[in-house]
Protein backbone atom coordinates (compact mmCIF):
# COMPACT_ATOMS: atom_id res chain seq x y z
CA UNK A 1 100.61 115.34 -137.04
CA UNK A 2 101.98 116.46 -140.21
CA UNK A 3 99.82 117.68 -143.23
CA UNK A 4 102.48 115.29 -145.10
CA UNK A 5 101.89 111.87 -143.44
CA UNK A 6 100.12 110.28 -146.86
CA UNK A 7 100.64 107.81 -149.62
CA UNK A 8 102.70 110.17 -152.01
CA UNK A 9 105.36 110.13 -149.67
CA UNK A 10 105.76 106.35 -149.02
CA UNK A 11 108.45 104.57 -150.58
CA UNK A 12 107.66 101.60 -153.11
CA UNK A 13 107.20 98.43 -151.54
CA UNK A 14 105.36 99.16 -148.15
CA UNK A 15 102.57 96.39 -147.05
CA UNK A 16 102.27 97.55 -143.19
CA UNK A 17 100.03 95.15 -140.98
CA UNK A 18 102.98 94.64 -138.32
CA UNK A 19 101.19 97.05 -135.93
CA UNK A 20 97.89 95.53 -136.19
CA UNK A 21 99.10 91.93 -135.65
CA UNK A 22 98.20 92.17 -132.12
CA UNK A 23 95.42 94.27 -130.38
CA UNK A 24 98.19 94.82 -127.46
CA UNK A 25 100.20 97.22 -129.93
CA UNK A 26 97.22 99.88 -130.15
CA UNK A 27 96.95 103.56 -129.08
CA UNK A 28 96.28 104.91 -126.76
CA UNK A 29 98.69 102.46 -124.62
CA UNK A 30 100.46 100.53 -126.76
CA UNK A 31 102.18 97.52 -124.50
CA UNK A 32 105.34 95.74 -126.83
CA UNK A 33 105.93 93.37 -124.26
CA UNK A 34 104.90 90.43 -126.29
CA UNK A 35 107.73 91.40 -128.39
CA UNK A 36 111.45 90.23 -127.28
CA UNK A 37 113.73 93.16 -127.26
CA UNK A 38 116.54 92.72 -130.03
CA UNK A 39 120.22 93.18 -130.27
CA UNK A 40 119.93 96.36 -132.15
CA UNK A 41 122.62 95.61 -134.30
CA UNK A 42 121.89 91.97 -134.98
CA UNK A 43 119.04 92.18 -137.37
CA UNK A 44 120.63 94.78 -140.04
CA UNK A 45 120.13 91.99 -143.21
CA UNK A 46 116.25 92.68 -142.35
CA UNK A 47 115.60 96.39 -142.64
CA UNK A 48 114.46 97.84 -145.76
CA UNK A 49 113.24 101.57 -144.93
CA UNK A 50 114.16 103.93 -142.29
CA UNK A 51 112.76 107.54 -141.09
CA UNK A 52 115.62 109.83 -140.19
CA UNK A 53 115.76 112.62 -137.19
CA UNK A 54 116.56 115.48 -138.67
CA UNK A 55 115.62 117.47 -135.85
CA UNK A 56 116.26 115.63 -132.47
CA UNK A 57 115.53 118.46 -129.96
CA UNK A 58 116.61 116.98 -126.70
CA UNK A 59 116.00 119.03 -123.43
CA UNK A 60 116.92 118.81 -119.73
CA UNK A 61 117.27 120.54 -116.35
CA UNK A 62 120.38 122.65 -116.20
CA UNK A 63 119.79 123.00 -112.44
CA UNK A 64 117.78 119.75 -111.06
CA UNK A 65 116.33 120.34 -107.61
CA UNK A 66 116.73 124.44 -107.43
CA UNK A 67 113.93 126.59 -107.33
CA UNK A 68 115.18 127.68 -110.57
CA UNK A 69 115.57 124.17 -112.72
CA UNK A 70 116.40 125.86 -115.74
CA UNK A 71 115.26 123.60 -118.32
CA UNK A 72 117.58 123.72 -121.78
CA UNK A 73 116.65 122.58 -124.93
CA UNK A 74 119.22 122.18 -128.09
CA UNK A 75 118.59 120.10 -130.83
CA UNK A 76 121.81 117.66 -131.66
CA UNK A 77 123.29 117.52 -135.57
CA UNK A 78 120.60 116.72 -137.85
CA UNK A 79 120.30 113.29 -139.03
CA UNK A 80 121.92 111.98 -135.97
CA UNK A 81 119.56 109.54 -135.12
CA UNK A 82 116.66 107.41 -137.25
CA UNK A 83 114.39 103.92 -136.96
CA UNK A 84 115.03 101.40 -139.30
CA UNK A 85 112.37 98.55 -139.99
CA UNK A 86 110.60 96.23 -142.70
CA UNK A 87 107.97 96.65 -145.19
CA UNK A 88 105.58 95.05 -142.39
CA UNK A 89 106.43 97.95 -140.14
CA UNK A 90 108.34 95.81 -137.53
CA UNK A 91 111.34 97.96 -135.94
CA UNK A 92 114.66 96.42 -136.16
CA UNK A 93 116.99 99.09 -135.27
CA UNK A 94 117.05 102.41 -133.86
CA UNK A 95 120.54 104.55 -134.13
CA UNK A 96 120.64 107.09 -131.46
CA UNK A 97 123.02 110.43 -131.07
CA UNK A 98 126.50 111.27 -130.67
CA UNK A 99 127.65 114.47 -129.44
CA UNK A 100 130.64 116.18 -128.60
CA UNK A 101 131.03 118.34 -125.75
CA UNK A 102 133.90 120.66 -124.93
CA UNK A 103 135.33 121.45 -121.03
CA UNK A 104 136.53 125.16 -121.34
CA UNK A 105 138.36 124.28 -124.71
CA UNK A 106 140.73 122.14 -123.21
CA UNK A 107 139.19 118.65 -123.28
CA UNK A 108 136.92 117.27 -125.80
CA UNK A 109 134.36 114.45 -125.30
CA UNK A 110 132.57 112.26 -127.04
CA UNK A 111 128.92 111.50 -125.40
CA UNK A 112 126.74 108.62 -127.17
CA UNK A 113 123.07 107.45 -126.50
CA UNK A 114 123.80 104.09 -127.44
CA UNK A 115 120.50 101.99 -127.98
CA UNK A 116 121.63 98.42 -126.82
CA UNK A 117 117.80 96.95 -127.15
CA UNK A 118 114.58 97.54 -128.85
CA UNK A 119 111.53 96.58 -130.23
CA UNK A 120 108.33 98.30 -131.94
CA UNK A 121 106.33 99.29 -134.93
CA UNK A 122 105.98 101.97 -137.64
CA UNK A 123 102.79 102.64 -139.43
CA UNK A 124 103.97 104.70 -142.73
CA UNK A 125 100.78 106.72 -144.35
CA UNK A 126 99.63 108.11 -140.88
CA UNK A 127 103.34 108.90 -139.54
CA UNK A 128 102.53 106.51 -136.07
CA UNK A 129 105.34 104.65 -134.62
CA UNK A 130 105.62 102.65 -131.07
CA UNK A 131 108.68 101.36 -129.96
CA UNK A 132 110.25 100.74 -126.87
CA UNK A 133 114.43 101.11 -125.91
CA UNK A 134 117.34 100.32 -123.60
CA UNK A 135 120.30 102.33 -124.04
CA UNK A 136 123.37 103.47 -121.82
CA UNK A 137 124.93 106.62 -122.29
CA UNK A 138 128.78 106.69 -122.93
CA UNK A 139 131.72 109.50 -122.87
CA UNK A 140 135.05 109.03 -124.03
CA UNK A 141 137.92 111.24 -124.63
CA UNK A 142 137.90 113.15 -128.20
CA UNK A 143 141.68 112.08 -129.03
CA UNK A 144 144.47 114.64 -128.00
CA UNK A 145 141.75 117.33 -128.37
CA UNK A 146 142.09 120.46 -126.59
CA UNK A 147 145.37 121.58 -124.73
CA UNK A 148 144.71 119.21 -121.97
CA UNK A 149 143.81 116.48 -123.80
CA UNK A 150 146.97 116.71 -126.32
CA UNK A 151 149.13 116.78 -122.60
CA UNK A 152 147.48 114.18 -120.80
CA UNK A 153 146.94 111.51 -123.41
CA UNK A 154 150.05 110.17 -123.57
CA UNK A 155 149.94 109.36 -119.54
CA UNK A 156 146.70 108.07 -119.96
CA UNK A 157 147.52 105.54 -123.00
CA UNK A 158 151.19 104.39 -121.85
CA UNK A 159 148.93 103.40 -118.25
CA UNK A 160 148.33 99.93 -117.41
CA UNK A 161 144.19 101.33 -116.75
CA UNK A 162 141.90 100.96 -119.21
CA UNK A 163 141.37 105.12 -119.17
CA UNK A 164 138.19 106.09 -121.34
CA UNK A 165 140.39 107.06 -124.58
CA UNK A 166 138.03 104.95 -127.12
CA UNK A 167 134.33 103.86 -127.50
CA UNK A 168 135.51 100.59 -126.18
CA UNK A 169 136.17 101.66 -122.28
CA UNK A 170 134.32 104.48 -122.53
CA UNK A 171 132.73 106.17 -119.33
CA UNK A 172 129.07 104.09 -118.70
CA UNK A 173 125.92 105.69 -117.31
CA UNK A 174 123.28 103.57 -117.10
CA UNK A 175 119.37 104.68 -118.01
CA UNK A 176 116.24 103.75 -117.09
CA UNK A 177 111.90 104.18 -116.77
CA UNK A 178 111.08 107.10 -115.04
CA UNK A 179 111.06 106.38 -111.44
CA UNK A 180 112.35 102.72 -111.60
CA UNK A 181 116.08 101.67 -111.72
CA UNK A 182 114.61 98.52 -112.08
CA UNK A 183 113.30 99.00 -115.24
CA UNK A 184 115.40 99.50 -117.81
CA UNK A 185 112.62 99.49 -120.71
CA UNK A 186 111.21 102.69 -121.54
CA UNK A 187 109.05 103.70 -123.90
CA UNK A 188 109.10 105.79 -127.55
CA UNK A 189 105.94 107.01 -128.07
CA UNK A 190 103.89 109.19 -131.10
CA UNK A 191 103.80 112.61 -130.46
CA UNK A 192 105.61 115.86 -128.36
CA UNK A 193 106.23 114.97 -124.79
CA UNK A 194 103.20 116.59 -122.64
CA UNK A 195 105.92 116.76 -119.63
CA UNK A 196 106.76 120.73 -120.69
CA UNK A 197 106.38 123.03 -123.66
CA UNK A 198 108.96 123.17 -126.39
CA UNK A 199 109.34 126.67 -127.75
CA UNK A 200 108.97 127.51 -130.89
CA UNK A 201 112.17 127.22 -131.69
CA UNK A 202 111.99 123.59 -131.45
CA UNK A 203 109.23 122.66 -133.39
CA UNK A 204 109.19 121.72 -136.52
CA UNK A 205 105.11 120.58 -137.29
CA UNK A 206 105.41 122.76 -140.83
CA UNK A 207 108.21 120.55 -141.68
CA UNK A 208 108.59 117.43 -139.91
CA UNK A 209 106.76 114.39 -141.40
CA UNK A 210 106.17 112.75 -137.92
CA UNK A 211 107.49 113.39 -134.58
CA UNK A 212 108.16 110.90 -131.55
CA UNK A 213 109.27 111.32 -128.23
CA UNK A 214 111.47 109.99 -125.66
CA UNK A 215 112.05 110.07 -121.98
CA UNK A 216 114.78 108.21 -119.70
CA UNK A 217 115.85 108.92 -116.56
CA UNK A 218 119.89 109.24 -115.82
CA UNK A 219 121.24 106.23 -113.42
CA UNK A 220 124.66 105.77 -111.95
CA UNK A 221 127.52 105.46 -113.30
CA UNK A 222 128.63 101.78 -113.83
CA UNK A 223 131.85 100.36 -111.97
CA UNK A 224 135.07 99.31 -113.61
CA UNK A 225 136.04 97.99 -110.47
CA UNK A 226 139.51 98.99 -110.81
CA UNK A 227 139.65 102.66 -108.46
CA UNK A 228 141.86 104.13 -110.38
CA UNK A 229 139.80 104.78 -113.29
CA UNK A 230 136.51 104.89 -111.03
CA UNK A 231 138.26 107.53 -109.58
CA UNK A 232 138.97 109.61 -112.64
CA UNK A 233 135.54 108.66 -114.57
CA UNK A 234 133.75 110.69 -111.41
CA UNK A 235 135.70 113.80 -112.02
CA UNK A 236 135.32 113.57 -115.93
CA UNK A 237 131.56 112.85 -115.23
CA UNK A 238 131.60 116.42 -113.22
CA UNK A 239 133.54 118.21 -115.85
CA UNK A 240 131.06 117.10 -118.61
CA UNK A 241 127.91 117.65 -116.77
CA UNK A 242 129.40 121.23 -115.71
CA UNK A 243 129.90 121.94 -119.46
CA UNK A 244 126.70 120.42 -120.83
CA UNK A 245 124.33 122.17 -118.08
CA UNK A 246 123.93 118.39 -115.98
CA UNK A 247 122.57 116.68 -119.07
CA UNK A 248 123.67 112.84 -117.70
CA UNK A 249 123.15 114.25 -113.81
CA UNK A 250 122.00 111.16 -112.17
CA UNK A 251 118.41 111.17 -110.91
CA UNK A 252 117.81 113.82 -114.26
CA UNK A 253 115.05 113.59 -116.68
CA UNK A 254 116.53 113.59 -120.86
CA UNK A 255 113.80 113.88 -122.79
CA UNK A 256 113.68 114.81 -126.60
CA UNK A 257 111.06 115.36 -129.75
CA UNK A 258 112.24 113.63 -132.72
CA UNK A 259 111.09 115.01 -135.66
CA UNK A 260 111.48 113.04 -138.49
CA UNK A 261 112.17 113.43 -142.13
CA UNK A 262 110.27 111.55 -144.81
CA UNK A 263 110.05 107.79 -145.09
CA UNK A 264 113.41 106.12 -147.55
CA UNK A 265 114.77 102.89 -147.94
CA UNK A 266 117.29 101.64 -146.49
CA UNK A 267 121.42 101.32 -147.69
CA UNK A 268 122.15 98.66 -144.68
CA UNK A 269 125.72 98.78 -145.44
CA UNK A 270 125.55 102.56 -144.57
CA UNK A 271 123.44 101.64 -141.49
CA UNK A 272 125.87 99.37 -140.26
CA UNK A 273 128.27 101.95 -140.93
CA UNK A 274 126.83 105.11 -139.96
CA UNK A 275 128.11 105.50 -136.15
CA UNK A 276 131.51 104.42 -137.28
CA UNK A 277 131.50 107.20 -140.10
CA UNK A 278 129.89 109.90 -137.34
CA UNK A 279 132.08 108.78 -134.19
CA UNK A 280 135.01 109.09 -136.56
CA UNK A 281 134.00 112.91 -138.04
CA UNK A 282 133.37 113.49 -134.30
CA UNK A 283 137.49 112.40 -133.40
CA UNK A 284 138.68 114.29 -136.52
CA UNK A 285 137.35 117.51 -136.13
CA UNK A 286 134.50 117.88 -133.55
CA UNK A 287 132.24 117.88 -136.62
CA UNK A 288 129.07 116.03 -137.85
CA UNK A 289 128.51 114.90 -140.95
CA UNK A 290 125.18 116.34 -142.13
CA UNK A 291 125.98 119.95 -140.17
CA UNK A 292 126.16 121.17 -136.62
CA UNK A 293 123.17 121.08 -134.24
CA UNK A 294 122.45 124.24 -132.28
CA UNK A 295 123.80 125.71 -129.04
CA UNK A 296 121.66 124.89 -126.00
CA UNK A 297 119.57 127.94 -124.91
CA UNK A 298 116.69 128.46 -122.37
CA UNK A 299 113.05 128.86 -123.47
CA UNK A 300 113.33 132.66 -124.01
CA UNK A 301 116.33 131.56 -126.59
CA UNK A 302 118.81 132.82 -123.55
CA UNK A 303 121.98 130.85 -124.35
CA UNK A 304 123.31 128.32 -121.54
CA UNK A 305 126.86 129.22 -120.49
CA UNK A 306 128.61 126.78 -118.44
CA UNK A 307 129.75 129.36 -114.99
CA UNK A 308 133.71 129.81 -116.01
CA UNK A 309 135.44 129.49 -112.07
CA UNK A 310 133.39 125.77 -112.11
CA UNK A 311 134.72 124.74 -115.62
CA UNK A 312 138.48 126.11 -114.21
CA UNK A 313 137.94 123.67 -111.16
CA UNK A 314 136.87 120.84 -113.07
CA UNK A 315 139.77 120.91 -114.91
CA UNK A 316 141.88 121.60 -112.03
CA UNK A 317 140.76 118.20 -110.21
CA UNK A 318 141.63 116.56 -113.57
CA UNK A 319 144.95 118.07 -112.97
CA UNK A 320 145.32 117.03 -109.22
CA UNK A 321 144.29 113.58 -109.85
CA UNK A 322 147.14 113.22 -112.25
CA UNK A 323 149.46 114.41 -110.27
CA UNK A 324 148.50 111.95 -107.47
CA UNK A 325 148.87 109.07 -109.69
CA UNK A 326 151.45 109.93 -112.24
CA UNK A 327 153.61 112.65 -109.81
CA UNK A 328 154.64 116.08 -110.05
CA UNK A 329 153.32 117.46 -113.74
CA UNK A 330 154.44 121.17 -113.70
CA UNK A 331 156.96 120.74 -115.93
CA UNK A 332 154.80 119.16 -118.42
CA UNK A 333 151.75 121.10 -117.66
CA UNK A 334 153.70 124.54 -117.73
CA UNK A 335 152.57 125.20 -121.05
CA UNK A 336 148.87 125.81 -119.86
């Protein structure tokens, strides 16, 4: 799409054919399913170039099922996400966002598209790609961030429930097609997403070398089967969803245009390293490496405020369901 997508900005050693192996992996339906999805992190020792997103413009319904959806679109830190595959053009790994999102400045959390499957092609000179995901989305408490957080994390961690305080037991919200919770495979196709118009805001044709886009649909939130912690992941899940304008509301659409940079090869020790290095710049100071993102905002460029009395009852429940389990916290909450 871009004025860009020729030779003079491919890399030395590409040799392409990948995409043209099989007739199946054409436009204008390409169908992977031939291909076995891969352990996204299993294959690192094979990439050798990569195309960053250094503008992944993700956008969703703030208000799902209202006469008034009020679709959002912000586009997350730059260079948060990018493709990874060989001089053939075969995808072996995709990296996909982290964010952090606030509840009324007193609890930070971490929220992570993390691909867990995928397959696909890349076609260099003419900027095409085809690939096809699974991912689950996760959210996990930014340590003692925000007064809150600082207050409650010490209950949480001296527990004997795996609370969502790390990556590892982080809050799970499973993805899938549009339409079919049975179908967790979903396609990343060449091109803006025809399902609305992107304002101008977020676009980037003059600058982008390619763009891509994505669509999942939001699932339920997976079981730990212990109810204590299913009991506080639900409230978290309302506090974030309140804050973010219902981006992982289940039954919602996430879509997003990534716009990538040029084509570069690939440092696979900084691959395997890169959500480590961003997860951890997240923790330390609610930053991102390469620069913040943008606030989310409405098509007219309105920004989205989360309503105040709904972020104060969020937080609220957090505190009541604390106080169930742990006891009376007045004392230790007085400081709020």
């Amino acid at each position: 799409m871009s004025s860009k997508n020729n030779l003079s900005v491919v890399p030395p050693g590409w040799e392409g054919g990948f995409a043209e192996s099989n007739s199946d992996f054409a436009y204008p339906n390409p169908d992977l399913s031939s291909l076995p999805m891969l352990c996204n992190m299993a294959n690192i020792n094979l990439l050798q170039r990569q195309q960053a997103v250094k503008w992944p413009e993700f956008s969703w319904l703030t208000n799902k099922g209202h006469a008034d959806p009020g679709r959002c679109f912000q586009m997350f830190a730059p260079n948060i996400s990018r493709i990874g595959y060989n001089n053939r053009g075969r995808v072996y790994s995709i990296i996909c966002p982290q964010q952090g999102v606030w509840i009324d400045d007193k609890v930070c959390l971490n929220a992570e598209i993390t691909v867990t499957g995928q397959r696909g092609w890349v076609k260099e000179p003419k900027g095409k790609l085809a690939a096809d995901m699974t991912v689950e989305g996760k959210i996990w408490f930014s340590p003692k961030q925000g007064t809150v957080g600082q207050l409650i994390w010490p209950l949480l961690e001296k527990s004997y429930h795996d609370f969502p305080l790390d990556k590892a037991h982080a809050i799970k919200v499973k993805t899938h097609h549009l339409g079919d919770p049975d179908r967790p495979i979903f396609p990343v196709r060449d091109g803006e997403t025809s399902r609305f118009e992107s304002p101008e805001f977020a676009r980037h044709e003059d600058e982008a070398y390619t763009v891509g886009n994505v669509e999942v649909e939001i699932g339920e939130v997976k079981k730990t089967y212990d109810p204590v912690v299913d009991e506080f992941n639900k409230i978290i899940m309302t506090g974030f969803n309140l804050a973010s304008g219902n981006m992982l509301q289940y039954g919602n659409i996430l879509s997003w245009n990534v716009w990538f940079a040029e084509p570069q090869l690939v440092n696979r020790e900084e691959w395997r390293t890169h959500a480590e290095r961003w997860r951890k710049s997240i923790d330390a100071h609610h930053g991102y490496p390469d620069g913040p993102g943008t606030k989310a905002k409405y098509f007219d460029g309105t920004p989205f405020n989360a309503k105040q009395h709904a972020l104060d009852e969020a937080i609220a429940d957090i505190i009541s369901y604390l106080e169930k389990h742990f006891g009376d916290l007045s004392n230790y909450l007085k400081c709020l």
